[in-house]
C-alpha atoms as a PDB file:
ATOM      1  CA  UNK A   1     -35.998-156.723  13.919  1.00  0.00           C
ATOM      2  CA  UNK A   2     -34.474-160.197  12.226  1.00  0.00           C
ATOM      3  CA  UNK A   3     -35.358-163.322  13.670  1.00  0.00           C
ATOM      4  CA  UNK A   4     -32.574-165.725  13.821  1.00  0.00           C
ATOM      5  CA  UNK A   5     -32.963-169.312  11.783  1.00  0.00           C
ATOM      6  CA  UNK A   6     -36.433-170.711  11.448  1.00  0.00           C
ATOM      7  CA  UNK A   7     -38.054-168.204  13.125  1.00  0.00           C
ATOM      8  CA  UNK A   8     -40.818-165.980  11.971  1.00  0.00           C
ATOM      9  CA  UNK A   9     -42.503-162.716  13.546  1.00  0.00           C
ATOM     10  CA  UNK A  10     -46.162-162.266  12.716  1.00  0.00           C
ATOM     11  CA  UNK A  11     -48.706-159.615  13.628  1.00  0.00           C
ATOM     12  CA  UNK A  12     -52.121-161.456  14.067  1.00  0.00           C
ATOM     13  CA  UNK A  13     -55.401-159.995  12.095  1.00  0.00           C
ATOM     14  CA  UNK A  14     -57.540-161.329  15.132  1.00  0.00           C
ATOM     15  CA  UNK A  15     -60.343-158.804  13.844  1.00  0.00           C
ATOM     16  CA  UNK A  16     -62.975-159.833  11.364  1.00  0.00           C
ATOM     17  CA  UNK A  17     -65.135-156.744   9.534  1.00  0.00           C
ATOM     18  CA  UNK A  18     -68.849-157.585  10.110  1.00  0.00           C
ATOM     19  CA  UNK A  19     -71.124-155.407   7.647  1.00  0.00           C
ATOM     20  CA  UNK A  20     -74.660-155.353   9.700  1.00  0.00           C
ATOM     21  CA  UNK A  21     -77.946-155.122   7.902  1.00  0.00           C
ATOM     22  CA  UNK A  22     -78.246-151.546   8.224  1.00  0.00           C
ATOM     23  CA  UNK A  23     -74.972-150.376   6.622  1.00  0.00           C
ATOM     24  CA  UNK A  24     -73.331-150.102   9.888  1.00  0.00           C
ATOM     25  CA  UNK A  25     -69.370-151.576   9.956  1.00  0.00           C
ATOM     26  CA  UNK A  26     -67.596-153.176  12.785  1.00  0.00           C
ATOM     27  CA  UNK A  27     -64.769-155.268  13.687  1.00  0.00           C
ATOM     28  CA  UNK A  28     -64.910-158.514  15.811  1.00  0.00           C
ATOM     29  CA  UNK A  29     -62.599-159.809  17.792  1.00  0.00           C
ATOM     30  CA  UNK A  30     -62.022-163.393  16.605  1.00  0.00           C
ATOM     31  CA  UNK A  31     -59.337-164.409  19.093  1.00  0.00           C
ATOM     32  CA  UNK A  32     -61.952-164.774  21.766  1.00  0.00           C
ATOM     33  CA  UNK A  33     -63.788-167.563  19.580  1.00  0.00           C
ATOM     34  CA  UNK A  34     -63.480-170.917  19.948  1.00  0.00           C
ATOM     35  CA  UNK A  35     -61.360-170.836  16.407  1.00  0.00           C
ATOM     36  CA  UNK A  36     -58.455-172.869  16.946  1.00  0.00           C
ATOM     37  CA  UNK A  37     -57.158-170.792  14.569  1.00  0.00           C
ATOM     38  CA  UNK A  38     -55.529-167.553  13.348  1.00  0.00           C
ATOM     39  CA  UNK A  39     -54.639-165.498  10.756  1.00  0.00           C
ATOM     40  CA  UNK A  40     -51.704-163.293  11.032  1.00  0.00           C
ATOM     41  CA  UNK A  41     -49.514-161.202   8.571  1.00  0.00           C
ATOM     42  CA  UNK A  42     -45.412-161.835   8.308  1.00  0.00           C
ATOM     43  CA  UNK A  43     -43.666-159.178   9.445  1.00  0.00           C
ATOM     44  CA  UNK A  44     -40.057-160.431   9.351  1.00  0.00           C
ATOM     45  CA  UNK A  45     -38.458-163.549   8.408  1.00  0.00           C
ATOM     46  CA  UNK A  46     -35.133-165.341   9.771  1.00  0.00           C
ATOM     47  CA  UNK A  47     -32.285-166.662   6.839  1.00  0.00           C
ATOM     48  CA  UNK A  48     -33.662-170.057   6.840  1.00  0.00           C
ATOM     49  CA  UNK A  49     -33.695-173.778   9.046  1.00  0.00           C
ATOM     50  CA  UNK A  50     -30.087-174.765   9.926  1.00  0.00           C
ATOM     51  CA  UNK A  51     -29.241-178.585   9.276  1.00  0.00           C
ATOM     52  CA  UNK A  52     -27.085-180.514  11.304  1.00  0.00           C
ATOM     53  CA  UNK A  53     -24.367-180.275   8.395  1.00  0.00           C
ATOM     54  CA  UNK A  54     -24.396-176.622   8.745  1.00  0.00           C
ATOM     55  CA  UNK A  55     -26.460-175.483   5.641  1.00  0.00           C
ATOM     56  CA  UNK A  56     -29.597-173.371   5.986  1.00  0.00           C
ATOM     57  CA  UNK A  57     -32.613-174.891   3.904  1.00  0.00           C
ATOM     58  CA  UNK A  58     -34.160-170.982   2.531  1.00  0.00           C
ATOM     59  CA  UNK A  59     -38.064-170.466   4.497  1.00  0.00           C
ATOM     60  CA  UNK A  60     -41.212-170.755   2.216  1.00  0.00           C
ATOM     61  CA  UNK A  61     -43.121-168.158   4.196  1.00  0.00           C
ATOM     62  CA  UNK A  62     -41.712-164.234   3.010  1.00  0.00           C
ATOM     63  CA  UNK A  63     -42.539-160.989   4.579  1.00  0.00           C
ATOM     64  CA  UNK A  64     -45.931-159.392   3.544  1.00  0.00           C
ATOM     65  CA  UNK A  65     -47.334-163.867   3.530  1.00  0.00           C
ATOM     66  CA  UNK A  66     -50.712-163.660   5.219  1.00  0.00           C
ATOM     67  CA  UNK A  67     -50.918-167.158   6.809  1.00  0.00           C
ATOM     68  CA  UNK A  68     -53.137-169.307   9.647  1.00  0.00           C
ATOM     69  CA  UNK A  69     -51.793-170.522  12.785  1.00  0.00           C
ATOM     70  CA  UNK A  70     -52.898-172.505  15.413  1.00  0.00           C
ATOM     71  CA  UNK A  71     -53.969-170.420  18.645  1.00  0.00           C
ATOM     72  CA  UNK A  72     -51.626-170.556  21.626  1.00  0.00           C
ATOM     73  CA  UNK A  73     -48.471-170.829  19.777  1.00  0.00           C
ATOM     74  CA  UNK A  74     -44.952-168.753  19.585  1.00  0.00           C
ATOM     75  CA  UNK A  75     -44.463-165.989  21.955  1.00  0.00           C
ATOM     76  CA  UNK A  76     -45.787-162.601  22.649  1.00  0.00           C
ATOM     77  CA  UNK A  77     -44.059-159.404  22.700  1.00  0.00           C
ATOM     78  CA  UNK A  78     -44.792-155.375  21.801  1.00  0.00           C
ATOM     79  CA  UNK A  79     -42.644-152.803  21.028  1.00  0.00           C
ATOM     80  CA  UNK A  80     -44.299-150.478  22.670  1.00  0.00           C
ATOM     81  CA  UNK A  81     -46.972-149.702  19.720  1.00  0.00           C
ATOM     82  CA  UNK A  82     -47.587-153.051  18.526  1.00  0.00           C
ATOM     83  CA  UNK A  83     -48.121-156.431  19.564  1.00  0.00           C
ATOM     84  CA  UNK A  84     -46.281-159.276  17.600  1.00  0.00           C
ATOM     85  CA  UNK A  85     -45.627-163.632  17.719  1.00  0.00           C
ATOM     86  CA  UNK A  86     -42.272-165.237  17.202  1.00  0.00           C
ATOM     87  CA  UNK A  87     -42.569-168.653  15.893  1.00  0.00           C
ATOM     88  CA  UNK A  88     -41.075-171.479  13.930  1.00  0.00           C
ATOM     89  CA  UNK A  89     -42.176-172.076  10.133  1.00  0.00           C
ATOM     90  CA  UNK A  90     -42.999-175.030  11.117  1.00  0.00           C
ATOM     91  CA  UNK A  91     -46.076-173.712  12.962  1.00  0.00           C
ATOM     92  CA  UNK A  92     -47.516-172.380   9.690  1.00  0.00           C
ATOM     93  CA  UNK A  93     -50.615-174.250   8.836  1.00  0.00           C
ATOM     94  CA  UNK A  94     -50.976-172.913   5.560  1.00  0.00           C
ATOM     95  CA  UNK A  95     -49.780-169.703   3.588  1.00  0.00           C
ATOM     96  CA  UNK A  96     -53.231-167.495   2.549  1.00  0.00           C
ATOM     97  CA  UNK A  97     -52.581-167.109  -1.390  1.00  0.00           C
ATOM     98  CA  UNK A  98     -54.720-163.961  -2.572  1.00  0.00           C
ATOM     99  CA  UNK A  99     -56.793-164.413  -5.665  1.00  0.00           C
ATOM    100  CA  UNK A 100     -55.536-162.027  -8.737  1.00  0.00           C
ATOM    101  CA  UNK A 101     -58.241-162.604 -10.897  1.00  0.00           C
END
């Protein structure tokens, strides 16, 4: 799939792994909290924001970008398998940068 313009599609990581006191591991749901915020993981990027001149201004967010969102934005859809959000860039709140040390 390529999302025209601005447009991103995400795949949200609405589950949280919760290590219990006696070894046990589960996942939470997290998109039933009252967050007002998610994280989700890029799955495919459009070419860029077009300007009323005609030039496309490149996206900051790339595929593989883990980043938070508010709740209740873009819109659903599933392939059949999966369930993914298309939204603007300019509903990223911030871009998740991982830690390499």
């Amino acid at each position: 799939m390529k999302p025209i313009y601005d447009k991103i599609v995400v795949k949200m990581k609405n589950t949280q792994e919760i290590h219990s006191e006696t070894g046990l591991v589960y996942q939470k749901d997290m998109s039933q909290t009252s967050n007002t915020t998610l994280v989700a993981e890029i799955v495919a990027v459009g070419d860029g924001r077009l300007l009323s001149d005609g030039s496309i201004v490149p996206l900051k967010v790339k595929v593989g970008d883990n980043i938070v969102i508010s709740k209740h934005q873009g819109e659903s859809f599933s392939d059949g398998k999966n369930e993914y959000t298309i939204l603007s860039e300019s509903h990223v709140l911030s871009i998740i940068e991982e830690d390499n040390q």
